[in-house]
PDB file of N, CA and C in Angstrom:
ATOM      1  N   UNK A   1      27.014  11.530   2.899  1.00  0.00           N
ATOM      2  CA  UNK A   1      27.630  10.292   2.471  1.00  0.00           C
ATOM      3  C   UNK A   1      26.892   9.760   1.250  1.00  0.00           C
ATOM      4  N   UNK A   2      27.025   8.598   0.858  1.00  0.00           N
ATOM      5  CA  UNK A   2      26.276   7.895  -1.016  1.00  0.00           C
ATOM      6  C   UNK A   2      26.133   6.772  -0.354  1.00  0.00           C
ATOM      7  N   UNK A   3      25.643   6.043  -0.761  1.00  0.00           N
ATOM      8  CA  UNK A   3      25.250   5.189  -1.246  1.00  0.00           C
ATOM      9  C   UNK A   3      26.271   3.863  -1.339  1.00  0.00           C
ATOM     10  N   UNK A   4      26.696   2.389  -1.023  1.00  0.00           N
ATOM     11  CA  UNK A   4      27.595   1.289  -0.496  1.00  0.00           C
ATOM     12  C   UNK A   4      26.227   0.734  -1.022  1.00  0.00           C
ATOM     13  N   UNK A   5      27.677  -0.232  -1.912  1.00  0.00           N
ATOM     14  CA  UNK A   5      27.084  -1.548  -2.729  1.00  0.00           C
ATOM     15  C   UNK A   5      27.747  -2.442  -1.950  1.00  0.00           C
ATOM     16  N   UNK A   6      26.652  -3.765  -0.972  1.00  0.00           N
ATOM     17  CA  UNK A   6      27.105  -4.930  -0.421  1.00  0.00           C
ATOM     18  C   UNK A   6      27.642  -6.117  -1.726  1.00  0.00           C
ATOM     19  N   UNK A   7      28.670  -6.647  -1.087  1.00  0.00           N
ATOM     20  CA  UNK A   7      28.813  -8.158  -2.077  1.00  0.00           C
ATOM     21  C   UNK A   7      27.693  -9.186  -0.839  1.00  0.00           C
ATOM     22  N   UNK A   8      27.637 -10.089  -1.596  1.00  0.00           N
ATOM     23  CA  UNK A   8      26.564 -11.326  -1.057  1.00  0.00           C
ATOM     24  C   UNK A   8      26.912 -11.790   0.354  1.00  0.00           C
ATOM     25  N   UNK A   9      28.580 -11.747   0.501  1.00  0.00           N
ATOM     26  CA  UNK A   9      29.421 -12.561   1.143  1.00  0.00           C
ATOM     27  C   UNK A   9      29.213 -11.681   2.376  1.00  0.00           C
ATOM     28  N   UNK A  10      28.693 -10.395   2.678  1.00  0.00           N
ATOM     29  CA  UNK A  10      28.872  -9.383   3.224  1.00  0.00           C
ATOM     30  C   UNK A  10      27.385  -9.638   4.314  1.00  0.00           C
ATOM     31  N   UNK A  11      26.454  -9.489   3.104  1.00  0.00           N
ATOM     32  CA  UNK A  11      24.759  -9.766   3.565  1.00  0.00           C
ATOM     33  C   UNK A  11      24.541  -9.737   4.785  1.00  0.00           C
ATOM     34  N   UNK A  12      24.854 -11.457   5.265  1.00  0.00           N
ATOM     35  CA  UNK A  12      24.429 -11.765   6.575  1.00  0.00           C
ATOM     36  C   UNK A  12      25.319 -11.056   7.734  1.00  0.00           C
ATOM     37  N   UNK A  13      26.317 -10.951   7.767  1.00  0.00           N
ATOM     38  CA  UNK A  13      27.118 -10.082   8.615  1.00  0.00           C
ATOM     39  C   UNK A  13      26.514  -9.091   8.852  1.00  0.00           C
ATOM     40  N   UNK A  14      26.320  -8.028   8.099  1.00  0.00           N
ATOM     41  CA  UNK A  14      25.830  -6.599   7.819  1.00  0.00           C
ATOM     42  C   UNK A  14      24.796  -6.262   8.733  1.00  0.00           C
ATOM     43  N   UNK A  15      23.533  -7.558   7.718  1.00  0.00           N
ATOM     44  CA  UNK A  15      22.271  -7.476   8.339  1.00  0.00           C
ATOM     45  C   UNK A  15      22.033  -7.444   9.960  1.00  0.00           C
ATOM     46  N   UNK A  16      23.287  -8.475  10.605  1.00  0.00           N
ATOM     47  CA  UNK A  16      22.741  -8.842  11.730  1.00  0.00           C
ATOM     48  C   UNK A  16      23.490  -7.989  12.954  1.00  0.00           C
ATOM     49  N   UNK A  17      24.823  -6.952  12.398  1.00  0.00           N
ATOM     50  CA  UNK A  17      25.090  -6.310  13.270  1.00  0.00           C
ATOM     51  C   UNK A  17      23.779  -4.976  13.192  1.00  0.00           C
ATOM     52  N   UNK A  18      23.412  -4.574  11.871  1.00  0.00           N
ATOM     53  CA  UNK A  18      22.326  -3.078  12.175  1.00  0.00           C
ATOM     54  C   UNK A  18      20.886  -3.180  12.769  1.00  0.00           C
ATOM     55  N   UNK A  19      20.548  -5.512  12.765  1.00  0.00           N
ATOM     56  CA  UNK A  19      19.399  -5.484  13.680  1.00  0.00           C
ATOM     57  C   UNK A  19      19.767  -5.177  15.198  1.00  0.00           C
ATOM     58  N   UNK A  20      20.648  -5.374  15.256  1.00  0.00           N
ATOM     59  CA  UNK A  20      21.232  -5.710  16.694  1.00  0.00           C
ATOM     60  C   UNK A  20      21.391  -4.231  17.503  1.00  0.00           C
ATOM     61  N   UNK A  21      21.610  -3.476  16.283  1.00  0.00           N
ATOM     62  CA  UNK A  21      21.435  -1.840  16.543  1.00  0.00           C
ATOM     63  C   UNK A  21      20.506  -0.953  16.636  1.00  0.00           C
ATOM     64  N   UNK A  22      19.541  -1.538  16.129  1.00  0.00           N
ATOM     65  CA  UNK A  22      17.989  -1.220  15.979  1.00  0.00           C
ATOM     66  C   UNK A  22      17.302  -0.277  17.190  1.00  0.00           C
ATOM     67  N   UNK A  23      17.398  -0.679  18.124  1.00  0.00           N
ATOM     68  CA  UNK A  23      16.768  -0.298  19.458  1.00  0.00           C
ATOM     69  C   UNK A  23      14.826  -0.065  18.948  1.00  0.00           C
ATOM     70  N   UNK A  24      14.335   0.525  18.898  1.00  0.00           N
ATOM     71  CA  UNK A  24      12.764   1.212  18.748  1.00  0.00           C
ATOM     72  C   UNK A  24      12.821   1.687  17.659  1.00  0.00           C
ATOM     73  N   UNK A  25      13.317   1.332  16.658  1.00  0.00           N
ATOM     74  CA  UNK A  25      13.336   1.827  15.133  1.00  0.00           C
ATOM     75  C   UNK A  25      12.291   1.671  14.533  1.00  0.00           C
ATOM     76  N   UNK A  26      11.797   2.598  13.438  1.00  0.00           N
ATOM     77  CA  UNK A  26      10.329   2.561  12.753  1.00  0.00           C
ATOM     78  C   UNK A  26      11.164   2.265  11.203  1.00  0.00           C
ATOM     79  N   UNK A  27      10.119   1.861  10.481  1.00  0.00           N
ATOM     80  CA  UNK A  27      10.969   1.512   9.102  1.00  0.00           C
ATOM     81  C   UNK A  27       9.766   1.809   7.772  1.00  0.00           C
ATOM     82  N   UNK A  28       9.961   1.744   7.099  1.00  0.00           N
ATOM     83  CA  UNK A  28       8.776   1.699   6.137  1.00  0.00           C
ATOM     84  C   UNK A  28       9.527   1.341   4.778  1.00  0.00           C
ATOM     85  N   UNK A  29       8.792  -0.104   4.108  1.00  0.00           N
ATOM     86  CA  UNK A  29       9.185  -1.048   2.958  1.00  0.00           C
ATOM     87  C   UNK A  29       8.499  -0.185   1.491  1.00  0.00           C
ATOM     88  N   UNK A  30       8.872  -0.179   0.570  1.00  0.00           N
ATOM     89  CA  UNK A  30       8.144   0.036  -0.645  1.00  0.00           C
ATOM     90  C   UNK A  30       8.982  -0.688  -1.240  1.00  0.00           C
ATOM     91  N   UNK A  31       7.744  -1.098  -2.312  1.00  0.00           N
ATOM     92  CA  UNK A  31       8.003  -1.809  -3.522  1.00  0.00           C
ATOM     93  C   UNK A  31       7.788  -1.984  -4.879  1.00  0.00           C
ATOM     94  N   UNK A  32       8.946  -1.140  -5.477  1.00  0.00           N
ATOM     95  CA  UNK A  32       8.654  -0.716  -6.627  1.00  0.00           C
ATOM     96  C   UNK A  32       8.928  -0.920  -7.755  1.00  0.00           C
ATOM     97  N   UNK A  33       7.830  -1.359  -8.908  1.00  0.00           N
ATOM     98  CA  UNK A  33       7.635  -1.889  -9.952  1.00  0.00           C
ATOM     99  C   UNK A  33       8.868  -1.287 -10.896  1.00  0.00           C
ATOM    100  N   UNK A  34       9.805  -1.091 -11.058  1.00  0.00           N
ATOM    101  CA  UNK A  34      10.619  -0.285 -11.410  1.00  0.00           C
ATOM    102  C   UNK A  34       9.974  -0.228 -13.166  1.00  0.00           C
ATOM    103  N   UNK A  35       9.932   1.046 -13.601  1.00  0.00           N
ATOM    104  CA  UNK A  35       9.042   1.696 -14.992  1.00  0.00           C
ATOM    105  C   UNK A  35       7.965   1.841 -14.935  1.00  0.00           C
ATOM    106  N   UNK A  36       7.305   0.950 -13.917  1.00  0.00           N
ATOM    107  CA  UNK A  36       5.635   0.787 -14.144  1.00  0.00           C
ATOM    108  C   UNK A  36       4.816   1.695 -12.742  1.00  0.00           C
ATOM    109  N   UNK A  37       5.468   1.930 -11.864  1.00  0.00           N
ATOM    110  CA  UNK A  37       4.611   2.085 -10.536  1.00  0.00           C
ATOM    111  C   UNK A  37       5.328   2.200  -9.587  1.00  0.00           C
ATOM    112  N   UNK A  38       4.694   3.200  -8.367  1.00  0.00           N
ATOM    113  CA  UNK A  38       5.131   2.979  -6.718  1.00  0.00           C
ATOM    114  C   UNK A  38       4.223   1.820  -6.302  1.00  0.00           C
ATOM    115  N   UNK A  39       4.677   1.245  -5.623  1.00  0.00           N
ATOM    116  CA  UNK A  39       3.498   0.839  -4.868  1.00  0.00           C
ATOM    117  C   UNK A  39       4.058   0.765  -2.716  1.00  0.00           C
ATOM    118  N   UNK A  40       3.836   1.582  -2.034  1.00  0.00           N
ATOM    119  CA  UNK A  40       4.055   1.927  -0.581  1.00  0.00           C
ATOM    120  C   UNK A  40       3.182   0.650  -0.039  1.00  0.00           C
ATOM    121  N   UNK A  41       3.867  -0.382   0.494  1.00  0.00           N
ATOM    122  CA  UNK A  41       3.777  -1.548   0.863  1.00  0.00           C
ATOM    123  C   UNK A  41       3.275  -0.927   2.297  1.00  0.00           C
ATOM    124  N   UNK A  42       3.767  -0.337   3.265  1.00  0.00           N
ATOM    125  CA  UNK A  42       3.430  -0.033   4.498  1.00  0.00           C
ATOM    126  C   UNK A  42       4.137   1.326   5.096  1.00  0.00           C
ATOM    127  N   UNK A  43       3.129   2.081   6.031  1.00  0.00           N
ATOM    128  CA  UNK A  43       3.433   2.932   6.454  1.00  0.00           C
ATOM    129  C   UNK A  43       4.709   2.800   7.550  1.00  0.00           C
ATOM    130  N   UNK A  44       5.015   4.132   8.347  1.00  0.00           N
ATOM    131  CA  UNK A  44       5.979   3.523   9.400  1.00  0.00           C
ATOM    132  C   UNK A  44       5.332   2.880  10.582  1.00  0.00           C
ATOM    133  N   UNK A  45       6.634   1.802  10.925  1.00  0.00           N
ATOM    134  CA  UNK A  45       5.738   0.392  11.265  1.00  0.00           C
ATOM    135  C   UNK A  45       6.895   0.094  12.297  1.00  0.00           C
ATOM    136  N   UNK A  46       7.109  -0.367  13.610  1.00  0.00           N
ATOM    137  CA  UNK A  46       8.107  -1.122  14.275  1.00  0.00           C
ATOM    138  C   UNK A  46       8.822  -2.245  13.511  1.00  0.00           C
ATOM    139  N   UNK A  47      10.336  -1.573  13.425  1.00  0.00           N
ATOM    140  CA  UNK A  47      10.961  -2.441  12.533  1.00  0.00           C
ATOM    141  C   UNK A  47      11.900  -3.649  13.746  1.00  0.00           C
ATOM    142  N   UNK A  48      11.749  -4.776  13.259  1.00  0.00           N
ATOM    143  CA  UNK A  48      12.566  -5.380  14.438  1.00  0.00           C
ATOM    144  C   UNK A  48      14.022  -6.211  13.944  1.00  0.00           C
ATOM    145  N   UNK A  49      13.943  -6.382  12.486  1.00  0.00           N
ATOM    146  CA  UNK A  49      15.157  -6.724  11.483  1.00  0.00           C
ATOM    147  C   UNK A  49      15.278  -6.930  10.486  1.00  0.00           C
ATOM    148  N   UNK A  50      16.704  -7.323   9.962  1.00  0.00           N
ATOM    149  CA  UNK A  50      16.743  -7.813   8.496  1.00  0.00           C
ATOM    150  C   UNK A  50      17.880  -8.553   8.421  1.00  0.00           C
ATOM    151  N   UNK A  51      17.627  -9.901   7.586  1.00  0.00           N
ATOM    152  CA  UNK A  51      18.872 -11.099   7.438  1.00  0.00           C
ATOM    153  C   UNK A  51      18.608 -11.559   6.001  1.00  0.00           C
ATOM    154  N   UNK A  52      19.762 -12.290   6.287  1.00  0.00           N
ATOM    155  CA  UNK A  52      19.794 -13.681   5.088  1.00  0.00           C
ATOM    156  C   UNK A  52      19.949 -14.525   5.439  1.00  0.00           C
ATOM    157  N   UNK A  53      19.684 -15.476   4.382  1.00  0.00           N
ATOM    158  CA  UNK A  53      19.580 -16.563   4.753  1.00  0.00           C
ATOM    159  C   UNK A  53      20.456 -17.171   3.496  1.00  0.00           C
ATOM    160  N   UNK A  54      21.703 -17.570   3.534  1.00  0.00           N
ATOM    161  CA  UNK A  54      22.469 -17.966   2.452  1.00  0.00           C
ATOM    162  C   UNK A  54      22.165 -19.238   1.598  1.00  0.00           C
ATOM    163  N   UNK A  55      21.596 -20.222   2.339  1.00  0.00           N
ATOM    164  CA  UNK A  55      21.166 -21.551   1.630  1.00  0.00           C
ATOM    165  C   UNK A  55      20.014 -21.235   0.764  1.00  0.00           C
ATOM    166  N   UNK A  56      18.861 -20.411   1.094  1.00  0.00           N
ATOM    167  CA  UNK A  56      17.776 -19.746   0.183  1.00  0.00           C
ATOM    168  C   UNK A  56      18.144 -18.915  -0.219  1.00  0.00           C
ATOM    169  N   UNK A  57      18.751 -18.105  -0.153  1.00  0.00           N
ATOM    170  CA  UNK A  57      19.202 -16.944  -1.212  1.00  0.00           C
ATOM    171  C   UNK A  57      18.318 -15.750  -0.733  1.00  0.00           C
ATOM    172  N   UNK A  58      17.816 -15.500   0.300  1.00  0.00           N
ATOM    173  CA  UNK A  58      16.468 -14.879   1.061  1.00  0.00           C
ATOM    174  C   UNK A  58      16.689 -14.038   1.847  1.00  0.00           C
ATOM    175  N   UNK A  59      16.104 -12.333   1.268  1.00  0.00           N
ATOM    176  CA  UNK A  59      16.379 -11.458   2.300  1.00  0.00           C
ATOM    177  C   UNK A  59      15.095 -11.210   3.005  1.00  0.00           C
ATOM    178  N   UNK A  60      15.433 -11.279   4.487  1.00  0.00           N
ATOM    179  CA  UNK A  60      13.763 -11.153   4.907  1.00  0.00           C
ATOM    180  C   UNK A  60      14.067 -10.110   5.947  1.00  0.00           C
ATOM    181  N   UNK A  61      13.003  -8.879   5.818  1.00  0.00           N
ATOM    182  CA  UNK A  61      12.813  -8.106   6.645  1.00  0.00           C
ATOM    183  C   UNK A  61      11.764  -8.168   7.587  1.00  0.00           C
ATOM    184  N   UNK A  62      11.719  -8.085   9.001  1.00  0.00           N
ATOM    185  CA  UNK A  62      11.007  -8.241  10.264  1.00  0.00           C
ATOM    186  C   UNK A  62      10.396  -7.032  10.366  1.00  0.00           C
ATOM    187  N   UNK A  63       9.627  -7.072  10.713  1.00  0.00           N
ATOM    188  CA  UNK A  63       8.603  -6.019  11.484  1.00  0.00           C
ATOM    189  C   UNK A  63       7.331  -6.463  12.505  1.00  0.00           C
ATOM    190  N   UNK A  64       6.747  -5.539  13.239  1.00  0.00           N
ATOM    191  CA  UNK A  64       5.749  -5.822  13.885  1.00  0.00           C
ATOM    192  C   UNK A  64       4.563  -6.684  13.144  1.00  0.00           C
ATOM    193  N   UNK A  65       4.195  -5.829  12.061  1.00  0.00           N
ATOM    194  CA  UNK A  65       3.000  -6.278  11.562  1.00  0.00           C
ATOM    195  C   UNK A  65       3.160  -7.362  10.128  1.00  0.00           C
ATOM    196  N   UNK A  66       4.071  -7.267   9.407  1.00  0.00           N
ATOM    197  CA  UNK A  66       4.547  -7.838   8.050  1.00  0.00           C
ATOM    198  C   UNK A  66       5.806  -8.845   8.163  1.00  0.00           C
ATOM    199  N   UNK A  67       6.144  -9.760   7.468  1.00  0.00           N
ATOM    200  CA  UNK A  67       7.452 -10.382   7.023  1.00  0.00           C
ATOM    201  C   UNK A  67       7.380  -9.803   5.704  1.00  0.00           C
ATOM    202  N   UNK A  68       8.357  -9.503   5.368  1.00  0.00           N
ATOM    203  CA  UNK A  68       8.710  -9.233   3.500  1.00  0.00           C
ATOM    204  C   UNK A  68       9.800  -9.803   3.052  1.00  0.00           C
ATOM    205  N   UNK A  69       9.561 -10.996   2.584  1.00  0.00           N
ATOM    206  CA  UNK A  69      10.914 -11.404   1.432  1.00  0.00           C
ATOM    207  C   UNK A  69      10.922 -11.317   0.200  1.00  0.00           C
ATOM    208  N   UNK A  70      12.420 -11.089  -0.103  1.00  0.00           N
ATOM    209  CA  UNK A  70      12.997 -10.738  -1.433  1.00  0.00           C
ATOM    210  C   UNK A  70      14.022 -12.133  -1.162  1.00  0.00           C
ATOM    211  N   UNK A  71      13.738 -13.074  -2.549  1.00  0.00           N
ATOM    212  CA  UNK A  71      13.856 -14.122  -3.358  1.00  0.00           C
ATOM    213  C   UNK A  71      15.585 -13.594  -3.866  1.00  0.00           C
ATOM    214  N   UNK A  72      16.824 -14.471  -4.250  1.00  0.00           N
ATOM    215  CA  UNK A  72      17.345 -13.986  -4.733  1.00  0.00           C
ATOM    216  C   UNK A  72      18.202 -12.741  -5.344  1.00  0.00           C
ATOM    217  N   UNK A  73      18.514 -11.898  -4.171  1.00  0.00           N
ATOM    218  CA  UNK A  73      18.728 -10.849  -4.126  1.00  0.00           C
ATOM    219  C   UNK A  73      20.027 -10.487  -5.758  1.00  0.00           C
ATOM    220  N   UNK A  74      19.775  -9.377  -6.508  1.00  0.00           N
ATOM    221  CA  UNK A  74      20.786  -9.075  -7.898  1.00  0.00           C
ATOM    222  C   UNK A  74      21.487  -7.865  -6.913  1.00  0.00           C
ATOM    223  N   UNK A  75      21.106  -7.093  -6.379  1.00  0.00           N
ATOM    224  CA  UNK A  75      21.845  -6.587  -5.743  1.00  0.00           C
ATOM    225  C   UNK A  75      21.438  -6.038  -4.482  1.00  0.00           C
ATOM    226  N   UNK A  76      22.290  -5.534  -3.361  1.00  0.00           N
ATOM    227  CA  UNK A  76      22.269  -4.619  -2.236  1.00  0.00           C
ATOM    228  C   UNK A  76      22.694  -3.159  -2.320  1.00  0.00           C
ATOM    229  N   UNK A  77      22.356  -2.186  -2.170  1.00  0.00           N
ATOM    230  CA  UNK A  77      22.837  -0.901  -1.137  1.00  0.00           C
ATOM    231  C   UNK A  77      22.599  -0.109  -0.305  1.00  0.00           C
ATOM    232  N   UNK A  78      23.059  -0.473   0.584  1.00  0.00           N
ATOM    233  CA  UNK A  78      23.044   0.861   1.784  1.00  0.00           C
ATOM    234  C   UNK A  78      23.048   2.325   1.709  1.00  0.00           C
ATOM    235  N   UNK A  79      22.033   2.974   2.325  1.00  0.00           N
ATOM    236  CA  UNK A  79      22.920   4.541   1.932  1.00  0.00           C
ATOM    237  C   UNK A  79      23.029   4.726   3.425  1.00  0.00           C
ATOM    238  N   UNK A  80      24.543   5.218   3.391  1.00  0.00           N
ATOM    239  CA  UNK A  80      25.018   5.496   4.527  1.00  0.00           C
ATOM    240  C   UNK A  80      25.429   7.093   5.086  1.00  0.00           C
ATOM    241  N   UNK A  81      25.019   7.350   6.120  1.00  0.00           N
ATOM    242  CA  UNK A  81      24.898   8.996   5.921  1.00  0.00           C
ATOM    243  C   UNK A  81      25.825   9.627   7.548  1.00  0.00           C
ATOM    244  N   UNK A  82      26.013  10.306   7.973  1.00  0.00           N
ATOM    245  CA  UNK A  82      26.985  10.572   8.904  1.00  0.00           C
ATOM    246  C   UNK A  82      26.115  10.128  10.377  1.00  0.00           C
ATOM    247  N   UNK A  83      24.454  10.659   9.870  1.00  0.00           N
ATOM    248  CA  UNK A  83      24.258   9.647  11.028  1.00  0.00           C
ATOM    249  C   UNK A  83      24.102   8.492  11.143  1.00  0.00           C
ATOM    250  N   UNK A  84      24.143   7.401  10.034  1.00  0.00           N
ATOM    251  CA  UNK A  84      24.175   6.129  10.469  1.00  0.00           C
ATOM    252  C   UNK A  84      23.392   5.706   8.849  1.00  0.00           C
ATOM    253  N   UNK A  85      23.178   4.465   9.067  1.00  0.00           N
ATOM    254  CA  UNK A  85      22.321   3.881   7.766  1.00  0.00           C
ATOM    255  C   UNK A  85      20.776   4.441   8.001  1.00  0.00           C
ATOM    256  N   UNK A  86      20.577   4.973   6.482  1.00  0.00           N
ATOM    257  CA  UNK A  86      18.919   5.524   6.607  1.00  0.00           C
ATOM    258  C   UNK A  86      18.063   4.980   5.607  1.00  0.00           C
ATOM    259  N   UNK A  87      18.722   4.332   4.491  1.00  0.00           N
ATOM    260  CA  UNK A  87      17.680   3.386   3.818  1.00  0.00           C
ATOM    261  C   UNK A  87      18.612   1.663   3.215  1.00  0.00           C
ATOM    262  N   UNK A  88      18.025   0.975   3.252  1.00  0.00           N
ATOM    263  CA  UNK A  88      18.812   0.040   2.185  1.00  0.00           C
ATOM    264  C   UNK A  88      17.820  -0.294   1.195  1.00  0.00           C
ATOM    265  N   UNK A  89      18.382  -0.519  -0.300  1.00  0.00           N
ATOM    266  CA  UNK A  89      17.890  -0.846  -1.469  1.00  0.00           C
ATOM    267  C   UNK A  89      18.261  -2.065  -2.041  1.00  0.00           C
ATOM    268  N   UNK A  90      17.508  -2.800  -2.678  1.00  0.00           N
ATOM    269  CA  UNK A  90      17.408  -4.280  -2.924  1.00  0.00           C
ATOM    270  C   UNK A  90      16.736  -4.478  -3.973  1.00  0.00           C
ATOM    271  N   UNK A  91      17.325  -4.878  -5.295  1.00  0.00           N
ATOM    272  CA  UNK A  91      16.291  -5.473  -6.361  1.00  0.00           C
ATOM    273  C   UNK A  91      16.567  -7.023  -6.180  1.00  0.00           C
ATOM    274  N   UNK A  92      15.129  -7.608  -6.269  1.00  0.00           N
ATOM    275  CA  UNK A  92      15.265  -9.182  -6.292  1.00  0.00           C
ATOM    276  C   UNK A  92      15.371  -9.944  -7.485  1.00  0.00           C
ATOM    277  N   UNK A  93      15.162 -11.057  -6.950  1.00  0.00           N
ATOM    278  CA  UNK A  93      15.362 -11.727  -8.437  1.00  0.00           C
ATOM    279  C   UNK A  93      14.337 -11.367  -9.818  1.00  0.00           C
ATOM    280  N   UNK A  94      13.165 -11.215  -8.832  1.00  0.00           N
ATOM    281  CA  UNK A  94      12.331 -10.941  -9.931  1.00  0.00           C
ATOM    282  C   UNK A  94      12.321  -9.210 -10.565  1.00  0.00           C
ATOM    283  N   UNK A  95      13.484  -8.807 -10.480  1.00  0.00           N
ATOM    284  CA  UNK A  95      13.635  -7.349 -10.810  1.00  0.00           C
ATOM    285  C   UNK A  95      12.624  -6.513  -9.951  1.00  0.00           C
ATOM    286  N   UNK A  96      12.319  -6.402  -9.568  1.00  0.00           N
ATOM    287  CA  UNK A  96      11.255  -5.351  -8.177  1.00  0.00           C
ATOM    288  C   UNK A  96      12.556  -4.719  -7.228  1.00  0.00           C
ATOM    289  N   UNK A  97      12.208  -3.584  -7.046  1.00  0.00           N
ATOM    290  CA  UNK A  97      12.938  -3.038  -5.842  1.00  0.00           C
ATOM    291  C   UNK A  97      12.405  -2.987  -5.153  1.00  0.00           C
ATOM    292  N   UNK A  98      13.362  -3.181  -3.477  1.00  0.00           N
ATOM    293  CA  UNK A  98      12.266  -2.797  -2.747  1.00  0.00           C
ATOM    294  C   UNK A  98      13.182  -2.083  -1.737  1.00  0.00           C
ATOM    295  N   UNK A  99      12.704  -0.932  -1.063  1.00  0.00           N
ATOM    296  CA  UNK A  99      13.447   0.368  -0.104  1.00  0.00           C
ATOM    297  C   UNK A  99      13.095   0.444   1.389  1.00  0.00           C
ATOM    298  N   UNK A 100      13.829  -0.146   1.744  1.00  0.00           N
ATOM    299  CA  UNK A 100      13.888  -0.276   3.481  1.00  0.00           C
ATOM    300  C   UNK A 100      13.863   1.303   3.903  1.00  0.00           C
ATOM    301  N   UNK A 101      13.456   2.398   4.084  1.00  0.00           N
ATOM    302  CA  UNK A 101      13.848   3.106   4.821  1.00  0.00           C
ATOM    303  C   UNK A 101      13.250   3.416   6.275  1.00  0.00           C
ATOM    304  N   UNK A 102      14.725   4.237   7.017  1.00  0.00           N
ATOM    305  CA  UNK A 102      14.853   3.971   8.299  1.00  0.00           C
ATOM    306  C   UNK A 102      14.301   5.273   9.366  1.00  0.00           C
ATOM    307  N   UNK A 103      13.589   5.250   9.780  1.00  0.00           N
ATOM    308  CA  UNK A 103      13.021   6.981  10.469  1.00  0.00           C
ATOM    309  C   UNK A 103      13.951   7.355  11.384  1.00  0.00           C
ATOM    310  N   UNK A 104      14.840   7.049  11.946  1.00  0.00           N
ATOM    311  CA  UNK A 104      15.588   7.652  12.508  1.00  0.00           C
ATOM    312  C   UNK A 104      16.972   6.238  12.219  1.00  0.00           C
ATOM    313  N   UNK A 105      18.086   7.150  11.636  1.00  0.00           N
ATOM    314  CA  UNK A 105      18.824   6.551  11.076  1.00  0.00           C
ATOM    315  C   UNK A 105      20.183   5.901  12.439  1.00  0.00           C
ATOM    316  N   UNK A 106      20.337   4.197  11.704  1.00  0.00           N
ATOM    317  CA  UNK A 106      20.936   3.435  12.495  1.00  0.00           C
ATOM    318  C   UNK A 106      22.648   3.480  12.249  1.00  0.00           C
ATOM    319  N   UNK A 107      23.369   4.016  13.629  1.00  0.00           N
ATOM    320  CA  UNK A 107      24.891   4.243  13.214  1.00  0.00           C
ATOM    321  C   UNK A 107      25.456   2.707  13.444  1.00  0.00           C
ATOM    322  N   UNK A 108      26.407   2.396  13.067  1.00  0.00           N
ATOM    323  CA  UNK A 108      27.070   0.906  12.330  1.00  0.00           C
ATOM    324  C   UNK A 108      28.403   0.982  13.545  1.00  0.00           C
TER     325      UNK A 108
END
């Protein structure tokens, strides 16, 4: 499968049916300087979700050990694969990407 570009309007919906799907999912965030650098924010880690928050403009991903928000999201995508969602991608406002991926991928 490729790759699904979310609209905004989509976000919170999205987010809160694939936490809800989650079960014992491991996840691992990077965040990357896009031209300049990787930088691997955390290894795989108990992932427990991801939302928005429409009045802040705020995507925040849950985990055991970290919160990570992204400010203003410019865009979303999912890559969606036959077994289920295995990463989502997010540049924020401040142009940074950052790559949710999923260790064992979540079906929708």
């Amino acid at each position: 499968m490729a790759w699904k570009k979310l609209n905004e309007e989509e976000y919170r919906e999205y987010f809160d049916s694939l936490s809800q799907k989650l079960g014992e999912n491991k996840a691992e965030v990077e965040v990357l300087a896009v031209g300049v650098m990787e930088q691997e924010q955390t290894a795989w880690i108990p992932f427990w979700g991801i939302s928005y928050d429409p009045p802040e403009k705020m995507i925040s991903i849950i985990s055991e050990y970290i919160d990570h928000h992204i400010k203003q999201p410019k865009e979303v995508r999912v890559h969606e694969t036959d077994a289920g969602v295995a990463a989502i991608e997010i540049i924020g406002g401040d142009g940074f990407k950052h790559v949710l991926k999923l260790k064992n991928p979540v079906k929708m």
